[in-house]
C-alpha atoms as a PDB file:
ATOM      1  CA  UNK A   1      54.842   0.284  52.783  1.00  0.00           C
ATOM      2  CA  UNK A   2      57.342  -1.878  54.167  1.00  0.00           C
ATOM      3  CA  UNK A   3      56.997  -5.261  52.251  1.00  0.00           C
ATOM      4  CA  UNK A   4      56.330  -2.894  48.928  1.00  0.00           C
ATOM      5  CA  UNK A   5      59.717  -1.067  49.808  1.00  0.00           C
ATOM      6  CA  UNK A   6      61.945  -4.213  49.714  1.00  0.00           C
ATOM      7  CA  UNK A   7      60.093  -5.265  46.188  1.00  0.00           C
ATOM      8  CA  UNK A   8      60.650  -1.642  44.611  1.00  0.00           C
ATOM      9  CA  UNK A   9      64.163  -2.308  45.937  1.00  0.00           C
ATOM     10  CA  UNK A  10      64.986  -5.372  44.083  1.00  0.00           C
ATOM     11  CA  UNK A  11      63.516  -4.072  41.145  1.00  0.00           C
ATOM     12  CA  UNK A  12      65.249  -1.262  41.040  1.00  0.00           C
ATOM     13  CA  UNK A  13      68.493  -3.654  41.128  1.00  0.00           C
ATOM     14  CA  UNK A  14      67.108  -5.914  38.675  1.00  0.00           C
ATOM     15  CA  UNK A  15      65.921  -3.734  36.126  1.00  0.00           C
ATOM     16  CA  UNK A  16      66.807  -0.218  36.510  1.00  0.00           C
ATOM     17  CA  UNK A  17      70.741  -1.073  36.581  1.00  0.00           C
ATOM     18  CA  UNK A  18      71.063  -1.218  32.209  1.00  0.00           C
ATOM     19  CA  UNK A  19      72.649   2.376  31.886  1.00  0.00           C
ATOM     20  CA  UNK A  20      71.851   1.276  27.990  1.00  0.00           C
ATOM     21  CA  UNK A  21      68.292   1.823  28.868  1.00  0.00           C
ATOM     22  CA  UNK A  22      67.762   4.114  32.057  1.00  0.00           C
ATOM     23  CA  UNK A  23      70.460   6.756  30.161  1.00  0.00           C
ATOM     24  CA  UNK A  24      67.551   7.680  27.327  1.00  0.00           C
ATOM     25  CA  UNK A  25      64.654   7.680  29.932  1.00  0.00           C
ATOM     26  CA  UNK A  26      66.940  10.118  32.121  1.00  0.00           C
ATOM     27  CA  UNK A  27      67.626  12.185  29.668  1.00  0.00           C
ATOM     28  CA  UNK A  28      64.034  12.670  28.276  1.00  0.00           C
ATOM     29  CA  UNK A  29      62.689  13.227  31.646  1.00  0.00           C
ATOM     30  CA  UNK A  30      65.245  16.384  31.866  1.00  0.00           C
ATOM     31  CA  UNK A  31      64.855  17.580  28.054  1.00  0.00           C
ATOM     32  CA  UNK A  32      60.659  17.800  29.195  1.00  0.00           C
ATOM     33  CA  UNK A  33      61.508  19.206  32.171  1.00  0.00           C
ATOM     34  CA  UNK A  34      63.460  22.037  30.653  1.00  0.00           C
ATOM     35  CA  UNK A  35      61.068  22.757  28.258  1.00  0.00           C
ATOM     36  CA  UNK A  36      58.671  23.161  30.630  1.00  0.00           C
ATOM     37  CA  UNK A  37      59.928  25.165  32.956  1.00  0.00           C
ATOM     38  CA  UNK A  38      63.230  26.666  31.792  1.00  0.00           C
ATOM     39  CA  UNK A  39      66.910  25.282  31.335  1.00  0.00           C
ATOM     40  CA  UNK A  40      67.697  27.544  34.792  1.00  0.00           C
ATOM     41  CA  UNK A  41      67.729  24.511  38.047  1.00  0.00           C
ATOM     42  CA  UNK A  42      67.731  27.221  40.035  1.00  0.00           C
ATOM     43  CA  UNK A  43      64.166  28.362  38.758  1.00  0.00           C
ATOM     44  CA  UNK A  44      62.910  25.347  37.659  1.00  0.00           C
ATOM     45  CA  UNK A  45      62.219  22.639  40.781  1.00  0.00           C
ATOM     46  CA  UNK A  46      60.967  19.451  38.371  1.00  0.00           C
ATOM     47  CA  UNK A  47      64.290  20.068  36.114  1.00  0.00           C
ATOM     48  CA  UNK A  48      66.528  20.414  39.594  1.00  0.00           C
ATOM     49  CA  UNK A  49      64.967  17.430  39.907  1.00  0.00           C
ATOM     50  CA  UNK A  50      65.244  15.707  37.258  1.00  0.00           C
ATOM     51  CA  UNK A  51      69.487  16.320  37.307  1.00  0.00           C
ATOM     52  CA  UNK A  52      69.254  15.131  41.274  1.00  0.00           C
ATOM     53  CA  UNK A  53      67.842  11.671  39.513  1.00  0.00           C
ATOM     54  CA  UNK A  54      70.195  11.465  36.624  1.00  0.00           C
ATOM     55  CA  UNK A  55      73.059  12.078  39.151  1.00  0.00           C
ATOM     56  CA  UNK A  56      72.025   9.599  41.389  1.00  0.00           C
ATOM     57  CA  UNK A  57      72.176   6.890  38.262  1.00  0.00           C
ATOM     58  CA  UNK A  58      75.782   8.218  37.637  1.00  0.00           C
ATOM     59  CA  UNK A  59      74.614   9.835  34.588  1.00  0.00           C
ATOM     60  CA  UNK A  60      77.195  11.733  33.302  1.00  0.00           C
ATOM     61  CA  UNK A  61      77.846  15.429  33.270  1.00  0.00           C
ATOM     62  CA  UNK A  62      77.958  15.999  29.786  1.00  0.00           C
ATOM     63  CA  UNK A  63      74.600  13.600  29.041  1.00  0.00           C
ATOM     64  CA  UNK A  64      72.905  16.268  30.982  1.00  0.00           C
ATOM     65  CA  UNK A  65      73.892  19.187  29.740  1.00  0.00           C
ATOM     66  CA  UNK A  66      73.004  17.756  25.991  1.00  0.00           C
ATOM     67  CA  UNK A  67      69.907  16.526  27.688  1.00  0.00           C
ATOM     68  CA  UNK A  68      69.266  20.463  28.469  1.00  0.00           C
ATOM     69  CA  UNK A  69      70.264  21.638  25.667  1.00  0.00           C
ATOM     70  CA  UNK A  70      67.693  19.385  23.600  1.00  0.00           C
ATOM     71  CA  UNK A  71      64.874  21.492  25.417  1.00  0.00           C
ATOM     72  CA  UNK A  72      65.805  24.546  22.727  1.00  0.00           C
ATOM     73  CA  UNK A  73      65.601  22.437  19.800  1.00  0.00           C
ATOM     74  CA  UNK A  74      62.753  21.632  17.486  1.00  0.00           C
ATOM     75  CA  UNK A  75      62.841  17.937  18.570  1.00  0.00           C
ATOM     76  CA  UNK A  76      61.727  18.834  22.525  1.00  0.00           C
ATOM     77  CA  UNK A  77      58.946  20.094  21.111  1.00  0.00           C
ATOM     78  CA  UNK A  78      57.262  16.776  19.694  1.00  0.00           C
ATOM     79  CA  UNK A  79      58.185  15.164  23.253  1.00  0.00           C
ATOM     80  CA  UNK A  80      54.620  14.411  25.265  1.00  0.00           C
ATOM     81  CA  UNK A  81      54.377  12.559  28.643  1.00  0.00           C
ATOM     82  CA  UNK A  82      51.118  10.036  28.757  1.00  0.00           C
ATOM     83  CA  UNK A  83      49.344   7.527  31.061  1.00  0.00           C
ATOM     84  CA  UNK A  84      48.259   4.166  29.955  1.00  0.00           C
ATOM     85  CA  UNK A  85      46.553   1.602  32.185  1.00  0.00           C
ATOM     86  CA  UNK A  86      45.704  -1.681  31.812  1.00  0.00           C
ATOM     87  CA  UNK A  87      45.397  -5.594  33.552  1.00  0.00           C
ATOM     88  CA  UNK A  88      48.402  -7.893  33.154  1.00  0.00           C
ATOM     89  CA  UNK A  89      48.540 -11.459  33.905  1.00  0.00           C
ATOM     90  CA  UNK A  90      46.414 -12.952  37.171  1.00  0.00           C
ATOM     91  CA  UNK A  91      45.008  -9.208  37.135  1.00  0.00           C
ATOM     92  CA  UNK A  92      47.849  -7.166  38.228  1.00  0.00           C
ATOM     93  CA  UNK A  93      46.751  -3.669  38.055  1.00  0.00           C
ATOM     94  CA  UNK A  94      49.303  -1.317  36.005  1.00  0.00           C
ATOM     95  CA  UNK A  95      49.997   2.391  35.575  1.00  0.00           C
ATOM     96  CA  UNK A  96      52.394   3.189  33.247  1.00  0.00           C
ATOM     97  CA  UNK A  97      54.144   6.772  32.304  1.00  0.00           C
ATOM     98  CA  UNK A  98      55.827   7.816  29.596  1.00  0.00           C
ATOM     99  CA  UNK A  99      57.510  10.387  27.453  1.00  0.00           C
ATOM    100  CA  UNK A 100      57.509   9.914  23.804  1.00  0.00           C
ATOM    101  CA  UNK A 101      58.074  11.944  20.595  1.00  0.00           C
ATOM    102  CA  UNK A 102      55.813   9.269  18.851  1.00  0.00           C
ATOM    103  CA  UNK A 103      52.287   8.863  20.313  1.00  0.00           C
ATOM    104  CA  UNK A 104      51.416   6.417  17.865  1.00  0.00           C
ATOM    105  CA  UNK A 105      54.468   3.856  18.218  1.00  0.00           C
ATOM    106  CA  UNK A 106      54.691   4.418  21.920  1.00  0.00           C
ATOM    107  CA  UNK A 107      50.970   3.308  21.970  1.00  0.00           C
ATOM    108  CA  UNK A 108      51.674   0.498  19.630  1.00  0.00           C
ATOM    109  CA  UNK A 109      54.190  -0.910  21.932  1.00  0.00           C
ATOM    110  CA  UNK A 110      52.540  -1.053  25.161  1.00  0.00           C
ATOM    111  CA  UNK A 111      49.603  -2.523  23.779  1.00  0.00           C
ATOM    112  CA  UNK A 112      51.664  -5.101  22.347  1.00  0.00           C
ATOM    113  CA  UNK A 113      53.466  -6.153  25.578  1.00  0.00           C
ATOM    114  CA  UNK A 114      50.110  -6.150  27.408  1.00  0.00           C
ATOM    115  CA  UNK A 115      48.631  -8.338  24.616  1.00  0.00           C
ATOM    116  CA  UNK A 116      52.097 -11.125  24.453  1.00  0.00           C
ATOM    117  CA  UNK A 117      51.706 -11.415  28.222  1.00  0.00           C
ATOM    118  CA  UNK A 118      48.176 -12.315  28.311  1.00  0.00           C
ATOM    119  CA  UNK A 119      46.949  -8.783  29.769  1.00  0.00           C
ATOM    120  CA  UNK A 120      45.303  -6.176  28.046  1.00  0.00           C
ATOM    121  CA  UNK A 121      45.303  -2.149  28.109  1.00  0.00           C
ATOM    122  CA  UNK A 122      42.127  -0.591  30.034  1.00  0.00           C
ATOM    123  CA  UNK A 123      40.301   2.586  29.479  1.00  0.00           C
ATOM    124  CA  UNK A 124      42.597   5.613  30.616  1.00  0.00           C
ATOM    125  CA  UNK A 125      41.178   6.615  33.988  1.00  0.00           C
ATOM    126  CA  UNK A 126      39.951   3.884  35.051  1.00  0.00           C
ATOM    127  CA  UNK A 127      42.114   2.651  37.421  1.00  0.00           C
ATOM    128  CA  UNK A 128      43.139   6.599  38.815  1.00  0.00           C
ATOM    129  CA  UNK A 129      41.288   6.116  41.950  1.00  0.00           C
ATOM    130  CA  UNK A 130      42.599   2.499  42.964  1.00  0.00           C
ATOM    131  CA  UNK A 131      46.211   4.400  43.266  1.00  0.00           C
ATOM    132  CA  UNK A 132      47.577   7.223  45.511  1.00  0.00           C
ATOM    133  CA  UNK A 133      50.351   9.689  44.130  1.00  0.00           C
ATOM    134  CA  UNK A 134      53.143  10.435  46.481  1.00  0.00           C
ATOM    135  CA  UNK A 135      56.366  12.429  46.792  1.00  0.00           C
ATOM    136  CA  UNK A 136      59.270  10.042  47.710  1.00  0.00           C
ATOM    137  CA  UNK A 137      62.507  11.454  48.925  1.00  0.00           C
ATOM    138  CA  UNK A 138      65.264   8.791  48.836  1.00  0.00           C
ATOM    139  CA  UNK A 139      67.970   9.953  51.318  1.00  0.00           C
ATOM    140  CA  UNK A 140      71.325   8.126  52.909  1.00  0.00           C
ATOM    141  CA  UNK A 141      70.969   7.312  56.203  1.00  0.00           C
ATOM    142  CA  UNK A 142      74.153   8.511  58.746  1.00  0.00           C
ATOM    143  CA  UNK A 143      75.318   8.382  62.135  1.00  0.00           C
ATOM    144  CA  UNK A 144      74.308  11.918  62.962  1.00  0.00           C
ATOM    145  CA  UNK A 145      71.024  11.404  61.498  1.00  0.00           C
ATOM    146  CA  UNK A 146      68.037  10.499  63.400  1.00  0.00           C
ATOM    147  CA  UNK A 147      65.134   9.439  61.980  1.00  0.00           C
ATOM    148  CA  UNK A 148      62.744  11.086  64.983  1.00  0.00           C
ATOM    149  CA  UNK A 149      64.302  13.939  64.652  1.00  0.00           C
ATOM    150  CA  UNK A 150      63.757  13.958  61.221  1.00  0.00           C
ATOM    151  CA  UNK A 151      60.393  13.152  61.406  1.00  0.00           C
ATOM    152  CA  UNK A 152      59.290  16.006  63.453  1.00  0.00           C
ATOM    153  CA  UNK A 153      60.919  18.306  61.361  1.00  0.00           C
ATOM    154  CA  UNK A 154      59.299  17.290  58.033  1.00  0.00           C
ATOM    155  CA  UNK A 155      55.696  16.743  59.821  1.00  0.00           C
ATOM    156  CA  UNK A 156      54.880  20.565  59.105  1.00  0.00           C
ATOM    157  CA  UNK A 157      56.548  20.002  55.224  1.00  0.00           C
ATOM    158  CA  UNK A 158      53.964  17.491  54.796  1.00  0.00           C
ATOM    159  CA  UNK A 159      55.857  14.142  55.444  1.00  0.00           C
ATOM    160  CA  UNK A 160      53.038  11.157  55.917  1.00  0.00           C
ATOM    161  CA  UNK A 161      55.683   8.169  56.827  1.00  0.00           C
ATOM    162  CA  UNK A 162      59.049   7.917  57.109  1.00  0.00           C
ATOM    163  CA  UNK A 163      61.092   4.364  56.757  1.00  0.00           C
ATOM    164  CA  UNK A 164      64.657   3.179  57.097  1.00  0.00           C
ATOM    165  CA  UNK A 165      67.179   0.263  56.313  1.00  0.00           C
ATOM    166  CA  UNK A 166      70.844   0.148  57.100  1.00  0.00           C
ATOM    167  CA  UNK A 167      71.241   1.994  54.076  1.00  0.00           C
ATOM    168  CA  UNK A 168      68.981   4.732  53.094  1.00  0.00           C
ATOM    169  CA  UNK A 169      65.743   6.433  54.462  1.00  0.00           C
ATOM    170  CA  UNK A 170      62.964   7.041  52.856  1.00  0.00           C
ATOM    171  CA  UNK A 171      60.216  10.229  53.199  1.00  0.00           C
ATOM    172  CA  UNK A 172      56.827   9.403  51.507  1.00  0.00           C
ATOM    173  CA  UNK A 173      53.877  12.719  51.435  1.00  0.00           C
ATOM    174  CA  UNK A 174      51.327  13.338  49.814  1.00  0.00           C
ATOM    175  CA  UNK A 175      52.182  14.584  45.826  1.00  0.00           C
ATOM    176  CA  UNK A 176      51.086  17.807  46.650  1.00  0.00           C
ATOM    177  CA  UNK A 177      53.611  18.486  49.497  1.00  0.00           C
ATOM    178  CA  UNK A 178      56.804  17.677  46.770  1.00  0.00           C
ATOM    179  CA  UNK A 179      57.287  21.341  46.947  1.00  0.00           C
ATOM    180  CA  UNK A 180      57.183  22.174  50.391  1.00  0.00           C
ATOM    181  CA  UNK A 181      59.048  18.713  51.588  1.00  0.00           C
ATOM    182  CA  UNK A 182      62.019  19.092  49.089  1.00  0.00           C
ATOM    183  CA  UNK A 183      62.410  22.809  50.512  1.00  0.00           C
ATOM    184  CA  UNK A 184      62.269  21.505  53.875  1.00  0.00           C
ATOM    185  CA  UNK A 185      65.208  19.271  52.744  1.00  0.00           C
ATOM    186  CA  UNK A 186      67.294  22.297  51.606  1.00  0.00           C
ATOM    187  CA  UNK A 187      66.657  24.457  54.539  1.00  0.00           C
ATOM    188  CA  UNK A 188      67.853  21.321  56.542  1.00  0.00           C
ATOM    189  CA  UNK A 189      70.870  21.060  54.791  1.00  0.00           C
ATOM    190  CA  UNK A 190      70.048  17.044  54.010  1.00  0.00           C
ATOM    191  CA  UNK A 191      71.235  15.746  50.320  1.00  0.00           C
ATOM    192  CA  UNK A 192      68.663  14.488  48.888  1.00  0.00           C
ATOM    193  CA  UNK A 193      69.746  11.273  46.486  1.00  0.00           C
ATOM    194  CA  UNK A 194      66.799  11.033  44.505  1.00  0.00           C
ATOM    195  CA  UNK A 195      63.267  12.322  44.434  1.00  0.00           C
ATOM    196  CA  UNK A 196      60.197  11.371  42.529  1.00  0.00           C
ATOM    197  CA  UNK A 197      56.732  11.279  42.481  1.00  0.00           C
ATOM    198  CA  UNK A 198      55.301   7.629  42.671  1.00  0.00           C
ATOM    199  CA  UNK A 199      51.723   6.039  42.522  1.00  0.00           C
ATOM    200  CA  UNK A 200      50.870   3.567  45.393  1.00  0.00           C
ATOM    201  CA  UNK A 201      48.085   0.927  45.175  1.00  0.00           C
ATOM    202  CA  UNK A 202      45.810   1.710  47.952  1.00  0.00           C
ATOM    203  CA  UNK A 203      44.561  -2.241  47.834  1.00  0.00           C
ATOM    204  CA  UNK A 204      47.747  -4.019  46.982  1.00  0.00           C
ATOM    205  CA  UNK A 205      47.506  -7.432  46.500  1.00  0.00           C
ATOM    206  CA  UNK A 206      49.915 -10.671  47.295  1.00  0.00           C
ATOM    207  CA  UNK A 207      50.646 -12.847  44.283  1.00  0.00           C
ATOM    208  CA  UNK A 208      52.783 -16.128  44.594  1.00  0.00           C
ATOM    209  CA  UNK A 209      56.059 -16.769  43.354  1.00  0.00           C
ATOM    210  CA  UNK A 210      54.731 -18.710  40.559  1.00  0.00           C
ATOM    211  CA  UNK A 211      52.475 -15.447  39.779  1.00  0.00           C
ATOM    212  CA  UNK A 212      55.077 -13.004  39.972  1.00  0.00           C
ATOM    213  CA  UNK A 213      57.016 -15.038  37.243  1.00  0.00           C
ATOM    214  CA  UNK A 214      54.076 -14.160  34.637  1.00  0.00           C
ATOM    215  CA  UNK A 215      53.768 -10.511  35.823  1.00  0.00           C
ATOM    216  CA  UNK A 216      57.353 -10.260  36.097  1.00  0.00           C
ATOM    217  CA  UNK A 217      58.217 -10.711  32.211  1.00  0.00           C
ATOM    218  CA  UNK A 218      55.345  -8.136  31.577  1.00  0.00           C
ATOM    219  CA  UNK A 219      57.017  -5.507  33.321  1.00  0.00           C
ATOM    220  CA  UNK A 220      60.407  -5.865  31.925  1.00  0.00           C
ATOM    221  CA  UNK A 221      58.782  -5.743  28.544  1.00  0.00           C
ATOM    222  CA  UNK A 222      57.231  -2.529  29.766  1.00  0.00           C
ATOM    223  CA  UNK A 223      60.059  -1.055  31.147  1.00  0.00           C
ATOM    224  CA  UNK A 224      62.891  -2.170  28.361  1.00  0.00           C
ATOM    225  CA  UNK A 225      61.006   0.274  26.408  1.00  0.00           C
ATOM    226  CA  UNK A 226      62.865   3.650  25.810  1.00  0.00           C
ATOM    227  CA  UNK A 227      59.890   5.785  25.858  1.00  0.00           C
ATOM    228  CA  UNK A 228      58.529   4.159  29.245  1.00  0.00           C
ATOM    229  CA  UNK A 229      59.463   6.767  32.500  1.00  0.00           C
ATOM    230  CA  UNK A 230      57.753   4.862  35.266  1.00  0.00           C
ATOM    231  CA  UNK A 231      55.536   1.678  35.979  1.00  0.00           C
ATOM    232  CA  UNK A 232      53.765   0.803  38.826  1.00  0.00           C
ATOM    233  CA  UNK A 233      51.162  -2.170  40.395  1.00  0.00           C
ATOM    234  CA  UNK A 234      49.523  -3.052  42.848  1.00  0.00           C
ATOM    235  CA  UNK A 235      51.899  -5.831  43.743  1.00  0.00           C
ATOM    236  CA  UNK A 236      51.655  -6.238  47.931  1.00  0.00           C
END
């Protein structure tokens, strides 16, 4: 995952940095969570996550609480996450996620930014097996903190690889394991800075520069979009 961890790095930088847009997305991801599972953290792991996530974007305090607070209203109710898949440009597979009170308009757009950038939406499911879902704990890396160590302690949690830069270190298992890893976390005493579940190509594929261009202005499209949670490809 190592070349695919530098890209999902940049982008992050790149894209994910407009608080104007990653605010709206945090906050809906929280509002579902909550009405799902309960406005309690403590008794409701996606919505503890979901606050770990806005906290790590420097979200602030107050945005979450309203965020929770939306899950008792009428409007959480009309919120519903969906999949769409489709080909961009030079046949970049991607998976896209979202959370929308408007089906119909959310729909609308993605087609639309699929169609403007010369790709087109596919039939949902087909592309399910040409990805992997994973649980992906985002942690800082410190002194005191070795990554054997670490390892072996998160082998019986479910951990599957384990990766580092001078910064950070990252845990990837299987999805089913997000549970059991992000307890295994706790019990350790390790802050976790983020944690998600992510879909990984299983054949990813090298495009050039000139290729990544194309795709490129596809994706922000995608991802500008305030009802859009997550995207992912099958970028190498």
């Amino acid at each position: 995952m190592g070349r695919a961890f530098e890209y999902r790095k940049a982008s992050k930088l790149k894209r994910w940095g407009k608080m104007s847009v990653i605010f709206p997305k945090l906050s809906k991801a929280i509002t579902v969570a909550a009405k799902e599972g309960g406005i309690e953290p403590d008794m409701n792991p996606k919505l503890r996550t979901a606050i770990l996530n806005a906290k790590a974007e420097n979200m602030p305090k107050d945005n979450i609480d309203a965020a929770i607070k939306r899950a008792l209203g009428k409007d959480a109710d009309s919120i519903v996450e969906g999949v769409y898949e489709g080909k961009g440009p030079h046949g970049v597979l991607i998976f896209v996620e979202t959370a929308t009170d408007n089906v119909t308009r959310t729909l609308a757009n993605v087609k639309s930014y699929f169609n403007k950038c010369n790709g087109s939406l596919s039939p949902i499911g087909s592309l399910e097996f040409m990805f992997s879902r994973k649980a992906v704990f985002e942690i800082e890396r410190t002194d005191n903190l070795k990554i054997e160590d670490l390892e072996l302690e998160l082998i019986d949690a479910g951990l599957e690889e384990i990766e580092q830069d001078d910064e950070i270190i990252m845990a990837y298992g299987d999805y089913t394991s997000f549970g059991t890893m992000s307890k295994a976390f706790e019990d350790l005493n390790i802050p976790v800075q983020k944690a998600t579940l992510q879909r990984f190509a299983n054949s990813p594929v090298a495009f050039s520069d000139e290729q990544l261009v194309d795709i490129d202005k596809l994706l922000e499209k995608i991802e500008d979009d305030e009802d859009v949670q997550a995207v992912y490809t099958n970028i190498a």
